[in-house]
Protein backbone atom coordinates (compact mmCIF):
# COMPACT_ATOMS: atom_id res chain seq x y z
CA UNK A 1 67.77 -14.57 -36.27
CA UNK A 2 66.93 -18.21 -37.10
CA UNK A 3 69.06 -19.43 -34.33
CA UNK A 4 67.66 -16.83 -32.10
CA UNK A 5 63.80 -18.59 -33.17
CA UNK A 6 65.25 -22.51 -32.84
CA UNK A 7 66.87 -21.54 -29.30
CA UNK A 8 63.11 -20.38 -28.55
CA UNK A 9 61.30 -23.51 -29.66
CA UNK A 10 63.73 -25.97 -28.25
CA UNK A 11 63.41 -24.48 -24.45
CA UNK A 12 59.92 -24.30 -25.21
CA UNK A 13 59.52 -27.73 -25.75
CA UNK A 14 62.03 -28.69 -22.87
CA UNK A 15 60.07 -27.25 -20.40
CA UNK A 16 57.08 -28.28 -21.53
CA UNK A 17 58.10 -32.23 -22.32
CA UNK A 18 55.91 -34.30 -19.87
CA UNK A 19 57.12 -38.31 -19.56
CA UNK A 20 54.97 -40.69 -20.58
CA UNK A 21 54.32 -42.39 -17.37
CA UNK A 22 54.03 -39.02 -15.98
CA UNK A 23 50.58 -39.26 -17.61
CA UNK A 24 49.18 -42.58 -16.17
CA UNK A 25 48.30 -42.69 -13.09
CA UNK A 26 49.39 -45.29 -10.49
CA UNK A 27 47.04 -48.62 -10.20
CA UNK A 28 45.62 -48.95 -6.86
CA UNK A 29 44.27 -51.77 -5.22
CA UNK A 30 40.89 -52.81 -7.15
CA UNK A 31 39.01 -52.94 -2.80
CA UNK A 32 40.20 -48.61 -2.96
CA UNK A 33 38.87 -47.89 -6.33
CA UNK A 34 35.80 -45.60 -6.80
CA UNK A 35 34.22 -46.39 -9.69
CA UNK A 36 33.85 -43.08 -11.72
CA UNK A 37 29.93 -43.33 -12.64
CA UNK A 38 29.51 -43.86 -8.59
CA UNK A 39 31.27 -40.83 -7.58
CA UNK A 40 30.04 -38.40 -10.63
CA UNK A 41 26.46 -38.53 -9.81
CA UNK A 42 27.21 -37.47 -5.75
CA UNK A 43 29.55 -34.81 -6.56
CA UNK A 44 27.26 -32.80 -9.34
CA UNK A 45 24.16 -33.27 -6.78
CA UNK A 46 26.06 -32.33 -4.40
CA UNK A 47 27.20 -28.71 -5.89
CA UNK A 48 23.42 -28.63 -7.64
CA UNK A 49 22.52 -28.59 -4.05
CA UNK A 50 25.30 -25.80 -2.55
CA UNK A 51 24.19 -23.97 -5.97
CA UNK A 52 20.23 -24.18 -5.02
CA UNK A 53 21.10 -22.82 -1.80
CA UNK A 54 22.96 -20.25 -2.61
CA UNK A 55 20.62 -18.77 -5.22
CA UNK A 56 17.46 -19.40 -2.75
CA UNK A 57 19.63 -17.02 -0.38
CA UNK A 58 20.23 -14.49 -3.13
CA UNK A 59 16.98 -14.13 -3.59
CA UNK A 60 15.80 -13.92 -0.29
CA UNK A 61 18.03 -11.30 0.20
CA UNK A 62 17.12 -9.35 -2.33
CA UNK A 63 13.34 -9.21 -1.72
CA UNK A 64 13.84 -8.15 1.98
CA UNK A 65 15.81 -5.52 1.03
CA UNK A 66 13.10 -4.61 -1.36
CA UNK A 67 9.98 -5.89 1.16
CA UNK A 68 12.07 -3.22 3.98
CA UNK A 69 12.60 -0.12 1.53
CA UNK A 70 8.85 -0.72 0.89
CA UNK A 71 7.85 -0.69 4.42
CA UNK A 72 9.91 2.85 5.06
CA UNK A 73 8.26 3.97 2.27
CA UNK A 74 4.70 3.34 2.99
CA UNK A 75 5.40 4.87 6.80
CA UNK A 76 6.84 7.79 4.87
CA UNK A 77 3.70 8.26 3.54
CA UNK A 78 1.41 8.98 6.92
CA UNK A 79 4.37 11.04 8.17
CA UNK A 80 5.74 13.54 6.97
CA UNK A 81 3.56 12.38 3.88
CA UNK A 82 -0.04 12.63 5.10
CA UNK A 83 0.64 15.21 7.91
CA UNK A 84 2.05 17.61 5.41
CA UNK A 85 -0.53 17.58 2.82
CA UNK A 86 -3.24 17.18 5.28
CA UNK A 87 -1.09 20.17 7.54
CA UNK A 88 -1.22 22.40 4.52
CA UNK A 89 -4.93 22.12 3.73
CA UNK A 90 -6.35 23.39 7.18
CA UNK A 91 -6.00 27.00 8.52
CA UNK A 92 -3.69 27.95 10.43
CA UNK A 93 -4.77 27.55 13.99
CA UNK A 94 -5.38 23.52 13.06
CA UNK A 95 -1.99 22.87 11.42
CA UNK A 96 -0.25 21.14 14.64
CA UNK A 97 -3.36 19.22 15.62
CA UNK A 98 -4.34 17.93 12.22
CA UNK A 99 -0.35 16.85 11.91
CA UNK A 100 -0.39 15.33 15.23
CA UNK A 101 -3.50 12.80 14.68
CA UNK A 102 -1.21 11.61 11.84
CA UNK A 103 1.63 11.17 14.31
CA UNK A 104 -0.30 9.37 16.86
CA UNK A 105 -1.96 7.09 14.91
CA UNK A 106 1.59 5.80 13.89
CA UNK A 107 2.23 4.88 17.76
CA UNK A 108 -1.40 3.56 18.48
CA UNK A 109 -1.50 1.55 16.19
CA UNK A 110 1.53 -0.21 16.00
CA UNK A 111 1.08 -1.19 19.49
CA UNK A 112 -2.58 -2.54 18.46
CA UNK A 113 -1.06 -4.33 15.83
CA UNK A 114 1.42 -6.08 17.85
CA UNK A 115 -1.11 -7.33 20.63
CA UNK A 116 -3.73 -8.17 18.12
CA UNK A 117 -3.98 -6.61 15.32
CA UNK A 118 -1.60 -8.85 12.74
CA UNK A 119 -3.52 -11.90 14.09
CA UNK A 120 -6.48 -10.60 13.55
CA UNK A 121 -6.02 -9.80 9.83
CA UNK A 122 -3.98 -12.90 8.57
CA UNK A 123 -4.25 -15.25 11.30
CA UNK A 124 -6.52 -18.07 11.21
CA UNK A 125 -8.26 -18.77 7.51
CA UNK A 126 -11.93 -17.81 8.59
CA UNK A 127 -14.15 -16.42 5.88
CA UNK A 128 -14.31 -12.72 8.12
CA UNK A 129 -11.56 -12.30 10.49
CA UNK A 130 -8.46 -13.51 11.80
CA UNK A 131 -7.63 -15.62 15.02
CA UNK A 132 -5.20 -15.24 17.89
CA UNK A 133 -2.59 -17.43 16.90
CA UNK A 134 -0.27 -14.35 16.24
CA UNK A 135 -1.56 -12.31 19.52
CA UNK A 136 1.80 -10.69 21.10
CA UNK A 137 3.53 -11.87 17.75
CA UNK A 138 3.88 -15.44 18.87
CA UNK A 139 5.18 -17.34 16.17
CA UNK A 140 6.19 -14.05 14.00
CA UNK A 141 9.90 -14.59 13.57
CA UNK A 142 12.57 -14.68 10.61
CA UNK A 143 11.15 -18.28 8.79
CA UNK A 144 8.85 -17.39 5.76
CA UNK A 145 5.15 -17.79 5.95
CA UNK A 146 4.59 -19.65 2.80
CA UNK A 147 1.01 -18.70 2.75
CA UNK A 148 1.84 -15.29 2.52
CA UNK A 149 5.31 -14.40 1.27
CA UNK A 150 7.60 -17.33 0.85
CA UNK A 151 10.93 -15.62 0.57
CA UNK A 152 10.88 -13.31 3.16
CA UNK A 153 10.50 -13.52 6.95
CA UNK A 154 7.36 -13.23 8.40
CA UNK A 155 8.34 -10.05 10.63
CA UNK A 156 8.94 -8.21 7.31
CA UNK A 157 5.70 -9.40 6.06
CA UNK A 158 4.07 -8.73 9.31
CA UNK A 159 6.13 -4.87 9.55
CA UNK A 160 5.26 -4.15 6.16
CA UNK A 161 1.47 -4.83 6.85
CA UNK A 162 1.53 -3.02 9.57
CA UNK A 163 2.45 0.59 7.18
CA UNK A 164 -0.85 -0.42 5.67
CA UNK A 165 -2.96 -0.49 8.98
CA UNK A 166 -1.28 2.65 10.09
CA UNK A 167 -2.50 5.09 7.18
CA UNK A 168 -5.61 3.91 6.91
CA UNK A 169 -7.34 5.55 9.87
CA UNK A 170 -5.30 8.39 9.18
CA UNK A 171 -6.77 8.97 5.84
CA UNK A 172 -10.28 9.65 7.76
CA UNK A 173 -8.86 12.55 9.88
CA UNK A 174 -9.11 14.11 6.54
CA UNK A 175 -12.97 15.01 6.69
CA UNK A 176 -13.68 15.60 10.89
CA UNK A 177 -10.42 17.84 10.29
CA UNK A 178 -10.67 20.95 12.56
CA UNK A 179 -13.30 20.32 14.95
CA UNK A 180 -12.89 16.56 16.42
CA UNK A 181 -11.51 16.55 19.97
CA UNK A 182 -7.86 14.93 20.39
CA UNK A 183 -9.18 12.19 22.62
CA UNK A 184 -12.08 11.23 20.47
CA UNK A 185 -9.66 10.70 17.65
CA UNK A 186 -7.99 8.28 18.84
CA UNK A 187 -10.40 6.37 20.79
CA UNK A 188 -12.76 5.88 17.69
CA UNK A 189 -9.51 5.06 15.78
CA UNK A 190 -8.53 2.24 17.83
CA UNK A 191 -11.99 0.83 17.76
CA UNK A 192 -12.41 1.67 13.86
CA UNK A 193 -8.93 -0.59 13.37
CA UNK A 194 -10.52 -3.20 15.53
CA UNK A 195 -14.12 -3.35 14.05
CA UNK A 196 -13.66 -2.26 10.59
CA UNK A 197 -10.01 -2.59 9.04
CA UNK A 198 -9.06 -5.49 10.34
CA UNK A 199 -11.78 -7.76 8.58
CA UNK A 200 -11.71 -5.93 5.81
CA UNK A 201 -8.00 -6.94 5.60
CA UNK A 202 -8.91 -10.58 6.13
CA UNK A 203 -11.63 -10.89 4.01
CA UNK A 204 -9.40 -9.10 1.03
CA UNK A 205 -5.74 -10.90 2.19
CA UNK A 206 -5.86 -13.19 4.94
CA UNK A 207 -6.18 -16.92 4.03
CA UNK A 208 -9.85 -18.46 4.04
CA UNK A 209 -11.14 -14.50 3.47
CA UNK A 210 -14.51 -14.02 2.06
CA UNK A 211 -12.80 -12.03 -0.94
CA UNK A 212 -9.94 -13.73 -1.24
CA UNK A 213 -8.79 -13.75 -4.86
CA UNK A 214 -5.55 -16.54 -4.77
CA UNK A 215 -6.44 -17.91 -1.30
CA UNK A 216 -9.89 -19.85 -1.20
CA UNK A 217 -12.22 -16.68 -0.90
CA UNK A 218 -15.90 -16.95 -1.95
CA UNK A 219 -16.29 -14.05 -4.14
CA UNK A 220 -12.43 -13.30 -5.95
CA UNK A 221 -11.73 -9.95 -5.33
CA UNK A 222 -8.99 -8.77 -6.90
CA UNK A 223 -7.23 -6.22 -4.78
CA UNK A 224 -3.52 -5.63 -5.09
CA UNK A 225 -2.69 -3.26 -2.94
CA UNK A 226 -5.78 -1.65 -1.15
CA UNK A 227 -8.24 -0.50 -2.87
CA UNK A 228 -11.19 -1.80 -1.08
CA UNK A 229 -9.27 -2.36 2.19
CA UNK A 230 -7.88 0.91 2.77
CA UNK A 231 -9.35 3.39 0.18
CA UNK A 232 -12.91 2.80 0.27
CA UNK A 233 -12.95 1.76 4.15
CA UNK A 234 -11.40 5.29 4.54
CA UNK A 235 -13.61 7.44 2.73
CA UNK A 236 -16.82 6.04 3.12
CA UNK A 237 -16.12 5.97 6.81
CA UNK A 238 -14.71 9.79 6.57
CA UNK A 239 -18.07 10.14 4.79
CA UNK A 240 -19.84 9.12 7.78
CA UNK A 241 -18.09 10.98 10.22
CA UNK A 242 -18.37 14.15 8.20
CA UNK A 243 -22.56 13.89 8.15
CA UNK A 244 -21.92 12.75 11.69
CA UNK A 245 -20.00 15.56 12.92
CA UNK A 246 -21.86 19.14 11.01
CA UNK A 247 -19.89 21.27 9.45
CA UNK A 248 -17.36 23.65 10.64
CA UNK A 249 -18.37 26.71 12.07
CA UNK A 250 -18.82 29.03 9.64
CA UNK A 251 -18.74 26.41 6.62
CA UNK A 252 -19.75 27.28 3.76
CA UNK A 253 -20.22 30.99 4.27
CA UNK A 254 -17.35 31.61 5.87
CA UNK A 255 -14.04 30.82 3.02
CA UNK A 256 -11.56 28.53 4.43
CA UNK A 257 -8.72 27.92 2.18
CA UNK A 258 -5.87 26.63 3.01
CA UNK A 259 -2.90 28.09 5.00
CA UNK A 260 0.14 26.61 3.12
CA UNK A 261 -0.50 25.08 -0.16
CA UNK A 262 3.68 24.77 -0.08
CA UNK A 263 3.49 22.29 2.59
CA UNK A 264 0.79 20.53 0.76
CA UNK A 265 2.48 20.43 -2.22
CA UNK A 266 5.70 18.68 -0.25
CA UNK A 267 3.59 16.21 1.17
CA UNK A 268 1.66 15.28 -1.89
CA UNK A 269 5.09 14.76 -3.40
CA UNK A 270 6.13 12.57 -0.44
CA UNK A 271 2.93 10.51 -0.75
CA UNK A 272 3.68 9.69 -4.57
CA UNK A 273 7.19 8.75 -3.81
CA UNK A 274 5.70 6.64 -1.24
CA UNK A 275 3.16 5.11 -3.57
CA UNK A 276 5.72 2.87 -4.90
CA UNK A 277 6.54 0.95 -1.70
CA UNK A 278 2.57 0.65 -1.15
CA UNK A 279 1.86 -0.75 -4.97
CA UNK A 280 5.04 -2.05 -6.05
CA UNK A 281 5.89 -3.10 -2.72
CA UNK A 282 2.86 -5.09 -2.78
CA UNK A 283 4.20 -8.14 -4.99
CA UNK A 284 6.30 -9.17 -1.74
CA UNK A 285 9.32 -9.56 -3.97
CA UNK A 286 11.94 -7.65 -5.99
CA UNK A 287 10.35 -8.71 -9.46
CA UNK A 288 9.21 -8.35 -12.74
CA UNK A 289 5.41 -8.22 -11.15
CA UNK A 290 7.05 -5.20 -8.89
CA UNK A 291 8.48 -3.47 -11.57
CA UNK A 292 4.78 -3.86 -13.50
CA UNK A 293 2.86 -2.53 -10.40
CA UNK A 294 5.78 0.24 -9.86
CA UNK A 295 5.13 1.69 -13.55
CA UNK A 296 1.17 1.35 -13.61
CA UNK A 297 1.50 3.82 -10.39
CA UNK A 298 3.47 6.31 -11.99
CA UNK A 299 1.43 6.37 -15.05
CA UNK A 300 -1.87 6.34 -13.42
CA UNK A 301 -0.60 9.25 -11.47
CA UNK A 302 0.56 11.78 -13.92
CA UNK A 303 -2.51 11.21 -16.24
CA UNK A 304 -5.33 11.93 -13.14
CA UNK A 305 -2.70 14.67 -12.88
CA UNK A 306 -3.36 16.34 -16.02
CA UNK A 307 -7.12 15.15 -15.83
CA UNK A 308 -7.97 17.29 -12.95
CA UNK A 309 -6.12 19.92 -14.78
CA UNK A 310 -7.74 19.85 -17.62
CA UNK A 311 -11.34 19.38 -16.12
CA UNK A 312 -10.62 22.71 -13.98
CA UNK A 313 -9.15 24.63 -16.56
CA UNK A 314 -12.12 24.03 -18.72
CA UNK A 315 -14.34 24.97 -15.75
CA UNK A 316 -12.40 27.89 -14.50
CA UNK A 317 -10.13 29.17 -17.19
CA UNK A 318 -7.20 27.95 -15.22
CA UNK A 319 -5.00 24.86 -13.00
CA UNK A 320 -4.30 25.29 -9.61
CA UNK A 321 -1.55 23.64 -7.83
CA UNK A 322 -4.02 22.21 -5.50
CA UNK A 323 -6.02 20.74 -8.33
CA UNK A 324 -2.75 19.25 -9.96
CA UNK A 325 -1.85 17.53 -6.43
CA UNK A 326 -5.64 16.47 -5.71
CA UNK A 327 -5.54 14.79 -9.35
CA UNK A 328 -2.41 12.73 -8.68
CA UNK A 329 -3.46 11.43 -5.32
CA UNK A 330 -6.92 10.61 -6.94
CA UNK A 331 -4.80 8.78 -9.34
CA UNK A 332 -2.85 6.78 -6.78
CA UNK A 333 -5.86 5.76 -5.04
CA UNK A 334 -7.24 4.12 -8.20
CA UNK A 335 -4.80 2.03 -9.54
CA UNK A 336 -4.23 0.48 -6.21
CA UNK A 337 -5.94 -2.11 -6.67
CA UNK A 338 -5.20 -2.38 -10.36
CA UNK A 339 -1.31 -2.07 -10.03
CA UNK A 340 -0.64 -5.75 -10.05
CA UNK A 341 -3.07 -6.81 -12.56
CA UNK A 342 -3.00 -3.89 -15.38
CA UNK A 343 -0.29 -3.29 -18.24
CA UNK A 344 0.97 0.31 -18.47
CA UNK A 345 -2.02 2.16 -21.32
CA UNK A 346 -4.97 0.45 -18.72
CA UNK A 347 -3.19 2.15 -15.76
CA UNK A 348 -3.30 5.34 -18.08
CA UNK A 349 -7.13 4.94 -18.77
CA UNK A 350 -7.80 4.27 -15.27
CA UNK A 351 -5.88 7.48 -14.14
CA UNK A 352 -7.72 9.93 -16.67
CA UNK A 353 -11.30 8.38 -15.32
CA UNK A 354 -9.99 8.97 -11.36
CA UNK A 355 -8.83 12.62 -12.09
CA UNK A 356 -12.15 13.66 -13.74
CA UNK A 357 -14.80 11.73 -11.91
CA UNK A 358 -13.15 12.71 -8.48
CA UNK A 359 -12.60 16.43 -9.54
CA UNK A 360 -16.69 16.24 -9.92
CA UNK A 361 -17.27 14.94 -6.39
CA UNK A 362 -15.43 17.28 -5.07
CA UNK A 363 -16.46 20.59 -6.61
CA UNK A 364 -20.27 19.54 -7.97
CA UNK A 365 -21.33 16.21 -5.35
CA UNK A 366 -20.13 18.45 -2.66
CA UNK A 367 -21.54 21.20 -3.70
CA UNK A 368 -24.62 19.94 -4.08
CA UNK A 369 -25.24 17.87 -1.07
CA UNK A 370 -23.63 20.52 1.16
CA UNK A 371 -21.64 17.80 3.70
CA UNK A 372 -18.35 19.26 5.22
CA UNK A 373 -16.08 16.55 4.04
CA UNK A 374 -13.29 19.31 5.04
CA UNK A 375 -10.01 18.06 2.70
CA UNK A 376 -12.02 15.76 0.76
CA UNK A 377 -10.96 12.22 2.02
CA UNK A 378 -14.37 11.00 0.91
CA UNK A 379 -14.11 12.45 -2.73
CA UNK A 380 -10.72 11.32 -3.57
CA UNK A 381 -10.27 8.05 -1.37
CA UNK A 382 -13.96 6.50 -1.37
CA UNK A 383 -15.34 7.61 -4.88
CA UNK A 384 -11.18 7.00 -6.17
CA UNK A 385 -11.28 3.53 -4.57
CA UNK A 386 -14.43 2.63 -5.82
CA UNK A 387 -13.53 3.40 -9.48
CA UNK A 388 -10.31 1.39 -9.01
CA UNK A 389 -11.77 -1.17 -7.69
CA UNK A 390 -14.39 -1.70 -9.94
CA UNK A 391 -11.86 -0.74 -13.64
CA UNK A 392 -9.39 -3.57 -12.13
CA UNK A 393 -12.36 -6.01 -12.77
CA UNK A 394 -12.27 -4.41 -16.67
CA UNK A 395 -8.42 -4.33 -17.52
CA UNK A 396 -7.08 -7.00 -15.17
CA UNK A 397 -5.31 -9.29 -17.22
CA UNK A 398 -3.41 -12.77 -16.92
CA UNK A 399 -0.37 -11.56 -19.15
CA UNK A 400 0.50 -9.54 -16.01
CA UNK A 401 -0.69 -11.39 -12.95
CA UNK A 402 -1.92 -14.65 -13.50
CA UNK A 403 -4.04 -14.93 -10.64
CA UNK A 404 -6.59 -17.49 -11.06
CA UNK A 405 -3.57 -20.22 -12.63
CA UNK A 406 -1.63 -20.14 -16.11
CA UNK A 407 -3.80 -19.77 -19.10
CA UNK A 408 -6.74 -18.48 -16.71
CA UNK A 409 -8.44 -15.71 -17.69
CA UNK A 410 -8.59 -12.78 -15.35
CA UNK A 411 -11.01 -9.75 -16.21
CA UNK A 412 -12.64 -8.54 -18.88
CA UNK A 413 -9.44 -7.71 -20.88
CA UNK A 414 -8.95 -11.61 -21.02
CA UNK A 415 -13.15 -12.54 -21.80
CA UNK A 416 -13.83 -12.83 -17.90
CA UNK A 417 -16.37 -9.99 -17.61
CA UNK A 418 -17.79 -12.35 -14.18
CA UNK A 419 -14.80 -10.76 -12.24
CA UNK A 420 -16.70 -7.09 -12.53
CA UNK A 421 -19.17 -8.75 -10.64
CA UNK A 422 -16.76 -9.77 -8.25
CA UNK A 423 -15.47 -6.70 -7.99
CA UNK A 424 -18.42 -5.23 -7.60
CA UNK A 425 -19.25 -7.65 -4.31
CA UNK A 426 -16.12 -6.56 -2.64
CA UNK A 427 -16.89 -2.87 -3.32
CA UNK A 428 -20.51 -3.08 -1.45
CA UNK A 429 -19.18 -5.16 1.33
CA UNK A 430 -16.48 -2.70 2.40
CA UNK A 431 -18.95 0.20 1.70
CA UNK A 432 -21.40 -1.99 3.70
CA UNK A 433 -19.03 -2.74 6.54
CA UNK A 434 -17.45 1.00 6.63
CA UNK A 435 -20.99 2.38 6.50
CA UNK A 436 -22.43 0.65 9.96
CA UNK A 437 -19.38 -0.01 11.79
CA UNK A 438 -18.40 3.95 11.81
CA UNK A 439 -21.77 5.06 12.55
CA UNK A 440 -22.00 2.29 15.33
CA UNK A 441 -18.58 3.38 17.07
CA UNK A 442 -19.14 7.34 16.17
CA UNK A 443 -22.08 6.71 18.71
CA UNK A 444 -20.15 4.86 21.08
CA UNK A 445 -17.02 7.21 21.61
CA UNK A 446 -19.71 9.75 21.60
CA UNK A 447 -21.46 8.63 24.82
CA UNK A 448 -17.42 7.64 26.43
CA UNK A 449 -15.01 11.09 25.22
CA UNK A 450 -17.90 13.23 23.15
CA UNK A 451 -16.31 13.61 19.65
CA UNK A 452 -16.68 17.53 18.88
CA UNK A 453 -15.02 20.32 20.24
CA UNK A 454 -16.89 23.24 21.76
CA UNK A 455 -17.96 26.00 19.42
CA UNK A 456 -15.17 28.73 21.42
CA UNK A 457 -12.70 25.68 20.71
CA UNK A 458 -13.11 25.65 17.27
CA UNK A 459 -13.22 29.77 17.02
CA UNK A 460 -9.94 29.08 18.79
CA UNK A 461 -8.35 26.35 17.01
CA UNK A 462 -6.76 23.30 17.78
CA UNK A 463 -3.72 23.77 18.49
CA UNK A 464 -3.80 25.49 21.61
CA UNK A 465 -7.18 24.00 22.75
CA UNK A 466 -6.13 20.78 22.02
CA UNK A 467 -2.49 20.75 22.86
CA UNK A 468 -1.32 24.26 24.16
CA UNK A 469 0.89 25.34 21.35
CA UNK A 470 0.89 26.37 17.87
CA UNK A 471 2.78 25.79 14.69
CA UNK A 472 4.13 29.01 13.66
CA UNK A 473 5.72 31.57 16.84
CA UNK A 474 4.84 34.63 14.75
CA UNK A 475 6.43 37.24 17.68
CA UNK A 476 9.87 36.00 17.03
């Protein structure tokens, strides 16, 4: 055995045996020597370089995946999203119409936005609107606009904006649901995006804009995802249009519930699944600000949830499934412009207030005013909106977005109780601006395409007046 172990060792050591002038190397000539502090320096920049540019690409990558996923999931929202809940809430005779202004309004206005309608909203850094620099997408292409969203390309950026513009008018179809004619739709939509959205959208996001929080605006208003731009444009506008309009025939005598609260239900889910790419989505990035914005929409969602609940079990003795998906999207629509700026128990708060305050539009405002706001855009998007926009201003806080610079203080959570003012600037310009510029185009499509159907049309429905067909084929 202990020759066996000496065999081992000496092989080991044979084989392993290195002469000693094996180890030095050869001496060049002194004119082809590199002296080593010379060549260190190059070759670590040189890989700190390769290294930078390979982790620049990583995470480039990564937040266009994320920035695209977000985009599909906002579009998601206005169809099958929107058309199904909004489908569900009409009668029967309305379902394909009120589906197909959803549908539309995804074609229209992707075309408007690629003539004009990106340029409009973040070209140019004017205090109200965009230029035409972008007009036909010139200059749109895969380089970053560091303005904007400096690790993506700008088509992403501009694509993902464009999800935004498209559910925004589509939202309004929500109160002239079941008697506005097909044509006028979309006529006083295209206008609408022109006149109203797309300075809203500047003023809130586009550099130079009025209400620009983080890019030289006026009066900070701190929007993350929407609130002012596309909730309370919206519903104060569907407000309009509802006075503007009458009420349906029959309305309220005449009960009018809705046909399928199952495809409602589907679609409401849709929208909250949805919700994510429009909040979280809204950091332009796959990070920890995403995942902050992601979890403050949840939250805020479930609690208006069980607010609504609660406020119409009290009231009735029971919860509807209608009331539990009217509370979540009443939810959604108020942290929107909180999810960026609030930590999780804020987002809570701000959810409870949404699901109570919009249950009472809807079933004692309504009431008592008597306006046909048909599926209640105005009482869950404009009054929702409004309260989100104004509770960001409260529980904003620099520990989650810091805005305004490190150390700055952000809203009242953080001492800087001016920012509810701010808020409150940005809430009665888009009221102001949706307010005049729908009643000034209502009355301009109305003199072109006439906006409501005939009395017999309505009787009828919309479906086959409007487009010849109808959503279910009962005789088969």
């Amino acid at each position: 055995m202990k020759r066996t172990v000496w065999k081992c060792c000496l092989l080991f050591a044979m084989v392993h045996a290195v002469p000693l002038h094996a180890q030095q190397p050869s001496a060049a000539p002194s004119s082809q020597r590199t002296p080593y502090a010379t060549q260190a320096p190059n070759l670590t920049n040189e890989k700190l370089a390769q290294l930078d540019q390979r982790v620049t690409a990583a995470q480039s990558s990564a937040d266009n995946a994320w920035m695209l996923v977000s985009a599909a999931l906002v579009l998601m929202m206005t169809g099958p999203g929107l058309a199904l809940f909004y489908g569900g809430l009409v009668r029967r005779k309305n379902t394909l119409a009120i589906m197909m202004q959803s549908f539309m309004l995804m074609a229209v206005i992707t075309v408007m936005w690629a003539l004009v309608g990106y340029s409009l909203c973040f070209g140019g850094n004017g205090p109200v609107i965009g230029g035409f620099e972008h007009a036909f997408l010139r200059g749109v292409g895969t380089e970053p606009n560091a303005d904007y969203a400096g690790t993506i390309p700008q088509m992403t950026f501009m694509v993902y904006q464009l999800m935004f513009a498209i559910i925004t008018p589509a939202l309004i179809t929500g109160a002239t649901a079941e008697r506005m004619k097909f044509s006028g739709t979309v006529l006083f939509m295209i206008l609408w995006f022109l006149v109203v959205y797309a300075p809203l959208a500047h003023m809130v996001w586009g550099k130079g804009g009025l209400l620009n929080a983080s890019l030289g605006g006026r009066f900070p208003t701190l929007d993350f995802a929407g609130g002012t731009v596309v909730h309370i444009s919206s519903g104060v506008s569907a407000f309009v249009c509802a006075l503007y309009l009458g009420k349906r025939t029959g309305f309220p005598k005449q009960p009018m519930p809705p046909h399928s609260l199952v495809l409602s239900f589907i679609g409401a889910c849709l929208l909250w699944v949805g919700w994510f790419g429009f909040n979280a989505g809204s950091a332009l990035a796959s990070s920890p600000l995403a995942t902050s914005a992601f979890v403050a929409t949840h939250f805020a969602a479930a609690a208006a949830a069980l607010s609504w609940s609660v406020a119409e079990w009290i009231k009735n003795g029971r919860a509807s499934a209608l009331g539990a998906i009217s509370g979540a999207v009443a939810g959604l629509v108020a942290i929107t412009p909180a999810a960026g700026f609030v930590a999780p128990m804020p987002a809570l708060i701000i959810g409870l207030v949404a699901g109570a305050c919009c249950y009472w539009m809807v079933t004692r405002v309504k009431a008592i005013f008597g306006y046909d706001d048909a599926l209640d855009a105005f009482g869950v998007h404009g009054a929702g909106g409004t309260i989100g926009a104004l509770l960001t201003g409260v529980f904003a806080t620099q520990v989650i977005n810091p805005i305004f610079g490190a150390g700055k203080a952000v809203g009242g959570s953080d001492g800087h109780w001016g920012q509810v003012g701010n808020q409150l600037v940005g809430v009665l310009i888009a009221w102001g601006f949706a307010l005049v510029g729908t009643l000034v185009l209502l009355k301009v499509v109305d003199l072109i395409t006439g906006l409501r159907v005939t009395e017999d049309q309505e009787i009828e429905g919309l479906d086959i007046t409007q487009h010849g067909e109808e959503a279910y084929n009962l005789e088969s």
